[in-house]
Every structure is written in C-alpha cells, then in structure tokens.
Protein backbone atom coordinates (compact mmCIF):
# COMPACT_ATOMS: atom_id res chain seq x y z
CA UNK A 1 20.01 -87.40 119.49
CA UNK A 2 17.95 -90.69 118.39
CA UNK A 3 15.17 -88.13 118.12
CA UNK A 4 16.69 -86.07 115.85
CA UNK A 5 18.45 -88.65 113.23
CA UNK A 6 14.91 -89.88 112.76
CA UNK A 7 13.33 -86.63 112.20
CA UNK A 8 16.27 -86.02 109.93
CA UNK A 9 15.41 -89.28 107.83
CA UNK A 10 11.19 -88.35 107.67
CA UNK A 11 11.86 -84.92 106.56
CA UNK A 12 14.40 -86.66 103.79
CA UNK A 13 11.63 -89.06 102.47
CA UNK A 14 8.97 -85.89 102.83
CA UNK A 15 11.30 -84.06 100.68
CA UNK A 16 12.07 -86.78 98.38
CA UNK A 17 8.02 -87.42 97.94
CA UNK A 18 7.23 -83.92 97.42
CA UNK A 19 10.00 -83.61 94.31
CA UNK A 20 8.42 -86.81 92.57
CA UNK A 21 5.29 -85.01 92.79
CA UNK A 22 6.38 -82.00 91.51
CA UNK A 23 8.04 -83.86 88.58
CA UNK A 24 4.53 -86.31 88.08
CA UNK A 25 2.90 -82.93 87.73
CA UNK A 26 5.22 -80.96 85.14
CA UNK A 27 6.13 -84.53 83.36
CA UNK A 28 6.13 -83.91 79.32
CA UNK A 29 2.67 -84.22 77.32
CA UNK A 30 4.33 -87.70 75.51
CA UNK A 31 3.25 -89.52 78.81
CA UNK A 32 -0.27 -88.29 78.62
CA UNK A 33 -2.70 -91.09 78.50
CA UNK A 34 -5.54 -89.17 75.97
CA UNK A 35 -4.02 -86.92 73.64
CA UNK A 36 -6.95 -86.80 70.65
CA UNK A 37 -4.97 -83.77 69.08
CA UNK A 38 -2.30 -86.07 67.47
CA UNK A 39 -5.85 -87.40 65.47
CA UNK A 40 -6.16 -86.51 62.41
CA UNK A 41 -9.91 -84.69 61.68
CA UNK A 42 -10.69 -87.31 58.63
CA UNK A 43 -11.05 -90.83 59.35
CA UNK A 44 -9.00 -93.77 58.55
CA UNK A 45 -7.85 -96.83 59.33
CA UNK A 46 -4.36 -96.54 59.37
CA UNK A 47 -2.54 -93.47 61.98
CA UNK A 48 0.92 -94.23 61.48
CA UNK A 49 2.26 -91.20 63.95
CA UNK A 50 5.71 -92.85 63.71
CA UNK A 51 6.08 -92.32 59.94
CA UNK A 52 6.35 -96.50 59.61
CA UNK A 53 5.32 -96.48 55.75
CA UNK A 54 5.36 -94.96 53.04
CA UNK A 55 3.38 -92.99 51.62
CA UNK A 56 2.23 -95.94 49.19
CA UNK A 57 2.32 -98.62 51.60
CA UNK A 58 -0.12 -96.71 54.39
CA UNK A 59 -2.10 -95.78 50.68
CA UNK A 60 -2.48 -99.27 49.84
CA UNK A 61 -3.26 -100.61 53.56
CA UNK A 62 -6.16 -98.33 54.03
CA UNK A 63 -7.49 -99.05 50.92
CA UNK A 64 -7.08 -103.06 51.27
CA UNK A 65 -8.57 -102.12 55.21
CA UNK A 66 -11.67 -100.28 54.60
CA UNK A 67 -12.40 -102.84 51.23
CA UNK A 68 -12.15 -105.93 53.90
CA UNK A 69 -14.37 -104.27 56.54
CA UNK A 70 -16.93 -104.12 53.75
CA UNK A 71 -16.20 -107.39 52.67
CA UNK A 72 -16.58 -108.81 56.06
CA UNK A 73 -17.50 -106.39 58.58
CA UNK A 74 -14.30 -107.05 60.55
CA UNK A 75 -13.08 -103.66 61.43
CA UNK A 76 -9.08 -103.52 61.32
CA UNK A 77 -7.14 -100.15 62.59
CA UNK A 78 -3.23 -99.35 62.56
CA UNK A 79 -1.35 -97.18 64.84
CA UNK A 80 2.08 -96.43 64.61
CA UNK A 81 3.59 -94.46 68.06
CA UNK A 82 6.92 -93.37 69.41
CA UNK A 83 7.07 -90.36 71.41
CA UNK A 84 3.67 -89.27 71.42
CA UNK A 85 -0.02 -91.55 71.43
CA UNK A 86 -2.97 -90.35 71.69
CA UNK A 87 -3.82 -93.28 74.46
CA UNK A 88 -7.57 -94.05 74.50
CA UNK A 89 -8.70 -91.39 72.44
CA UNK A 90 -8.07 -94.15 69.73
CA UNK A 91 -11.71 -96.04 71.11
CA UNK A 92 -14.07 -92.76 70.14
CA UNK A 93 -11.72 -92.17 67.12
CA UNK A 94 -12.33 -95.44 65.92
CA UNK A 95 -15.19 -97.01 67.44
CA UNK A 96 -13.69 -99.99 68.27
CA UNK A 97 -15.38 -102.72 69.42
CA UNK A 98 -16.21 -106.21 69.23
CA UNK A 99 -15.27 -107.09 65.98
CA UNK A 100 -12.20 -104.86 65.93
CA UNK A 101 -8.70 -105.66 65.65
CA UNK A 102 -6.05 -102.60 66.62
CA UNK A 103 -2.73 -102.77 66.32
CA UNK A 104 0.28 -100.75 67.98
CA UNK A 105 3.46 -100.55 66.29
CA UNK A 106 5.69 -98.75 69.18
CA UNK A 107 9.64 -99.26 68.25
CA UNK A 108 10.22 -98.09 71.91
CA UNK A 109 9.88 -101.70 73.72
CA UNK A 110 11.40 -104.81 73.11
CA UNK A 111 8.51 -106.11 70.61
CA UNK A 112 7.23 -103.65 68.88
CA UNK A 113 3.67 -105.10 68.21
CA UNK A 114 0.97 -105.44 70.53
CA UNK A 115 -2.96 -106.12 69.97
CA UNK A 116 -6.20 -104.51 71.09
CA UNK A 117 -8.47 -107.11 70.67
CA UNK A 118 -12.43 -107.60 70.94
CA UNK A 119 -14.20 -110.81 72.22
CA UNK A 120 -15.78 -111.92 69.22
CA UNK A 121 -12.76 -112.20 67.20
CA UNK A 122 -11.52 -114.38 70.30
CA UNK A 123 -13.73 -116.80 69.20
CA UNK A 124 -11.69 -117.16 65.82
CA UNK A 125 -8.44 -116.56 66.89
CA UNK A 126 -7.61 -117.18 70.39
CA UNK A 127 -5.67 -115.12 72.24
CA UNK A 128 -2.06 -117.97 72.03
CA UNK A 129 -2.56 -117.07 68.10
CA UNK A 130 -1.85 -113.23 68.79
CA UNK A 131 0.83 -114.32 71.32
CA UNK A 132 2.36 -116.00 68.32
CA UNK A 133 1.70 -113.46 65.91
CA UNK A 134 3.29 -110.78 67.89
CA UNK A 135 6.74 -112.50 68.56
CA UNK A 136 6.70 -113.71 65.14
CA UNK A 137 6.63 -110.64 63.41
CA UNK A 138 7.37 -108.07 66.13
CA UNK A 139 10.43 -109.42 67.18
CA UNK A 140 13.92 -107.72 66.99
CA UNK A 141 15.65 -109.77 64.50
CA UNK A 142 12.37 -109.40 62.33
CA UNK A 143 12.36 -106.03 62.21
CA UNK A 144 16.22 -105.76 61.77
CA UNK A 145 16.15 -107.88 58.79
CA UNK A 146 12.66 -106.98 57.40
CA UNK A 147 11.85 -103.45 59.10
CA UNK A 148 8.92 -102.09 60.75
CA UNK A 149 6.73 -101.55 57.89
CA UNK A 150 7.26 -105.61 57.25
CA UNK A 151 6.30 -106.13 60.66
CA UNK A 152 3.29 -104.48 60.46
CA UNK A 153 2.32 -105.60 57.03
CA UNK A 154 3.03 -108.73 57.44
CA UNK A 155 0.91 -109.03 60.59
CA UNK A 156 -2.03 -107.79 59.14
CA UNK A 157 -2.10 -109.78 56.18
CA UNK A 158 -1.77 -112.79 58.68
CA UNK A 159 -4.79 -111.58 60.35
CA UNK A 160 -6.67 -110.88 57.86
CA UNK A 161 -6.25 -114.42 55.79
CA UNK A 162 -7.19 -116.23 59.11
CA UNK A 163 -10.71 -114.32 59.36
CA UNK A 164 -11.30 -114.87 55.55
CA UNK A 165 -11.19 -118.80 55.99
CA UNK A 166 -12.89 -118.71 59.60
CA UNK A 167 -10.27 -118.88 62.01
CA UNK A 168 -6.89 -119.80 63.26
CA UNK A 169 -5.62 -121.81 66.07
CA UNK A 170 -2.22 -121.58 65.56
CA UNK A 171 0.06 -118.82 62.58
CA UNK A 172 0.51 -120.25 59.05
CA UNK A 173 3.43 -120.85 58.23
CA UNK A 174 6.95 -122.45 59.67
CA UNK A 175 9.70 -119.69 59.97
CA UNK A 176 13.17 -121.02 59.63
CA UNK A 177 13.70 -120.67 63.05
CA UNK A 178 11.18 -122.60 64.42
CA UNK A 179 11.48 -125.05 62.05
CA UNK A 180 14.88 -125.63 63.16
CA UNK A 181 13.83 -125.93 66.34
CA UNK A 182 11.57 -128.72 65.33
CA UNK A 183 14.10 -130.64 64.02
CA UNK A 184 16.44 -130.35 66.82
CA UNK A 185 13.49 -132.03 69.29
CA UNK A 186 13.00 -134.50 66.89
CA UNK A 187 16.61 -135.55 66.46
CA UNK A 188 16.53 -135.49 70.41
CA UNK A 189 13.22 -137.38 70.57
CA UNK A 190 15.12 -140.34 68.41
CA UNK A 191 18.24 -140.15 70.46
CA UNK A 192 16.07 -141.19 73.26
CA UNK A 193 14.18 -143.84 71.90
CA UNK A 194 17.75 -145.34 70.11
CA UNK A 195 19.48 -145.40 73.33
CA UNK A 196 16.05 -146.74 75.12
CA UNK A 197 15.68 -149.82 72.26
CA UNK A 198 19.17 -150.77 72.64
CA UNK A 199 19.30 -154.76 73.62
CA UNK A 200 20.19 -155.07 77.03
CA UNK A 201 19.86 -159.41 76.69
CA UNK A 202 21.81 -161.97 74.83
CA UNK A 203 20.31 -162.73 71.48
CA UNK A 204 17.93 -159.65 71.72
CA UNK A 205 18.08 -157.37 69.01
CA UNK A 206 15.64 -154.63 70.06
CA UNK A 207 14.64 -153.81 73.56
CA UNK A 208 10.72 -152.74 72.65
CA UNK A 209 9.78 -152.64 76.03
CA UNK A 210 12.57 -150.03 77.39
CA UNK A 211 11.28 -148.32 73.95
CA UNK A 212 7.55 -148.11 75.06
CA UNK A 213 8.34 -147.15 78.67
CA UNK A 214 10.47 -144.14 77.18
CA UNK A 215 7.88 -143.55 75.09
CA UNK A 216 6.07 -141.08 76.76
CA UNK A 217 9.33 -138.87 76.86
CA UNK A 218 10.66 -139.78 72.86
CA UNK A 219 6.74 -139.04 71.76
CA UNK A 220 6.08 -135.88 73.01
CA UNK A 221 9.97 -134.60 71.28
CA UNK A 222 9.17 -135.96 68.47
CA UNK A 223 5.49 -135.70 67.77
CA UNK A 224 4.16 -132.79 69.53
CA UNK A 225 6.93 -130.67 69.48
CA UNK A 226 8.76 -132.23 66.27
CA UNK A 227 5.73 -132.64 64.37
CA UNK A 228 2.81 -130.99 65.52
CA UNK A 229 4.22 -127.71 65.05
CA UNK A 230 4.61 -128.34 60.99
CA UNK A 231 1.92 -130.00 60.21
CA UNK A 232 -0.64 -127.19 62.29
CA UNK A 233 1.36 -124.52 60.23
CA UNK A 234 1.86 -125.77 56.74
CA UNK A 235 1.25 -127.97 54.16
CA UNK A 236 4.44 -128.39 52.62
CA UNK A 237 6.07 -132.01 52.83
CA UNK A 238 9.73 -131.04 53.06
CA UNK A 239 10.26 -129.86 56.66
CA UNK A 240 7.90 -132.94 57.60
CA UNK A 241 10.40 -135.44 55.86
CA UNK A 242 12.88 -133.51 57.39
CA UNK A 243 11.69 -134.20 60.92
CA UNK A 244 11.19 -137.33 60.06
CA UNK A 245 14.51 -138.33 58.60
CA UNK A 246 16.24 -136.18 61.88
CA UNK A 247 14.39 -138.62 64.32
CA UNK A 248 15.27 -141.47 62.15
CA UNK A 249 19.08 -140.84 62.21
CA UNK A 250 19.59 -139.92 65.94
CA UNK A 251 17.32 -142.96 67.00
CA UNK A 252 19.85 -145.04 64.51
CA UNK A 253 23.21 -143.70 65.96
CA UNK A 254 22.04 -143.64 69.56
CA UNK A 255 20.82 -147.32 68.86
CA UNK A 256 24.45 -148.45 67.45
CA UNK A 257 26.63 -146.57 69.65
CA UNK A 258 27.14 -150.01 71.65
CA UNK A 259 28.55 -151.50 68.21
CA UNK A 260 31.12 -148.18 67.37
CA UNK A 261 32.31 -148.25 71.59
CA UNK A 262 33.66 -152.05 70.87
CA UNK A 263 34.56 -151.63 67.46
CA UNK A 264 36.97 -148.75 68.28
CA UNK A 265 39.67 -150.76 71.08
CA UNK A 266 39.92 -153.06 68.37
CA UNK A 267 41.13 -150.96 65.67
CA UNK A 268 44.06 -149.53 68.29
C-alpha cells in the first residue's frame, strides 16, 4: 500500500509538471521576450506602444530628443509598454549604448518607470540619482495626480538638465513630501537636543555637555537628514528657514518642559 500512495503522489507532480509545460509552451505572444514587429520601420526616439501622449506631446519630445543628441551626443529613447514589448529588440532598434539613456514607462507594476542605463552616463549620474528619479516621478500618487505622460516628461526633462550642467548627485528640487519629511527630523533632531541641554544641577542653566554627547544623534536629524536634503536639492531659502525654525522650536519646548510640569500643580 505505502508503495502505491507514493507512486500515486510522483505520477501527481509528473502530471502537474507536464501541464505547466504545456501552458509555458502555448503562453500568449505579450510574454515574449523579442518581439521587433511592434517596431515601427522609421526611426525615432520616442515608441510610446501604450498610447502615453499625445500626439503633440510624443511630437514635441522627439523633436526636443533628437535636437539634444545633436547638441550633446547623449542619446535619449522612450518606450511606453503594457501588454505587449518588444523586449531586447529595443538594443538593435536603437543602438543603445554607452551614452544612452532608455526609459520604460510600463503602468503594469507598482512604479511605472524604470531605466536602461549605460556606464558612461554613470559617471554623471550615479545610479542612487535614478533610484531617486524613478520613485519621484514614477510613483503612484504622481501619476494619479499628474498622469503618465507627466511622469515621463517630467523625468526626462530631469535628465536631461543634469547632463547639460555636467552631472547630478542627487534630483533638483524638494517635493512637498520630502520636504515635509525634512522638517519632521529636524523638529525631532531639536526635541533631542532640548531635552539633552536641560540643567540637571542647581544654578545650571544649560547642560552643554549632555548636549554634545547627544550630539551625534540630534546632528545627524537635523543636519543630514533635516538639512542636507534641501540644500543638495535647491536653492531656495524658505524650506531651509523652515528647518531651521522647526529645530529651533522643538529644541525650545523640549528644553522648558521641566518649567510647564511645575508650573501646572500650581495653577490647580
């Protein structure tokens, strides 16, 4: 009996084998991974498959394209996917190589940029720069507000500004979001180094040692990830001031909190 409940479960995974690879073998053209039909015969910069643009906008990007690659010999392609891509066909098509930027716009994942990148353009932008690009503007909550064409628009333009003035170590420009962000570290960063200065001896008023131990912890809130991020990003004084004024106030209230805890029996 043992013999045959284990002949009964190798024949089951045999069978269950031989229907995947039936189904591998009769699976839909969409999955194929070359598919230089979906090409089209005259060539430009800009395939946009999944109808992304307009008509004007995919116009006006392969005209702004192929004028910057003779500007600057950077070679920039767009393709646009959903159900169908013609996979690596997309190499010959374009001749992509080290100077070439490609970019995917597929709406089917959760971001729907991703970059094809060669090594010399590593040297100018590294590769955390296109990590930040693509959540930036490939994001969900971009593209709901803004769309895919934004998205893709946007991205280029990004790319392109970066190569004009030699590089990029970081995306221009401070979304809301991450500004926000920003200032909550920095409000956080003071918090620490309030409750850290607070006198802990008669007739002291601030504790500047506890301060400079707690330094390392406060600093790194408020300066790497409170102000590093604006300054690397943009030029504009506001969100710095911001920061600034955030890490004054929560060092201030976490410094007095002492004062409020005994002024508040009293008043009862």
């Amino acid at each position: 009996m043992q013999h045959c409940s284990w002949r009964r479960i190798l024949a089951s995974i045999a069978i269950f084998f031989l229907i995947g690879s039936i189904w591998v073998m009769h699976s839909p053209n969409a999955y194929a991974y070359n598919n230089p039909e979906l090409l089209p015969n005259t060539p430009t910069p800009v395939v946009d498959l999944a109808k992304s643009l307009t008509i004007v906008q995919e116009k006006g990007l392969v005209e702004d394209l192929e004028q910057f690659e003779a500007e600057s010999g950077w070679k920039l392609r767009v393709l646009t996917q959903y159900d169908r891509t013609p996979g690596r066909a997309v190499i010959n098509f374009w001749g992509l190589d080290d100077k070439s930027v490609l970019l995917v716009a597929d709406s089917r994942g959760g971001n729907i940029l991703s970059f094809s990148v060669g090594d010399a353009v590593y040297e100018l932008l590294p590769r955390t720069f296109w990590i930040e690009l693509q959540t930036r503007f490939g994001n969900l909550y971009f593209v709901r507000e803004q769309g895919e064409d934004q998205a893709i628009l946007e991205a280029m333009k990004t790319v392109k500004n970066c190569l004009r003035q030699g590089g990029c170590n970081v995306v221009p420009g401070l979304p809301r979001e991450q500004w926000i962000l920003t200032l909550i570290t920095s409000v956080i960063g003071g918090v620490i180094c309030g409750f850290a200065a607070q006198p802990r001896r008669e007739g002291e008023i601030v504790a500047w040692q506890w301060a400079l131990i707690f330094s390392p912890l406060w600093g790194i809130l408020f300066l790497a990830f409170g102000i590093g991020p604006v300054v690397t990003r943009t030029s504009d004084f506001l969100p710095l001031f911001r920061n600034i004024v955030g890490f004054l106030i929560g060092a201030l209230v976490a410094y007095l909190s002492p004062v409020f805890n005994r002024s508040s029996p009293s008043e009862m």
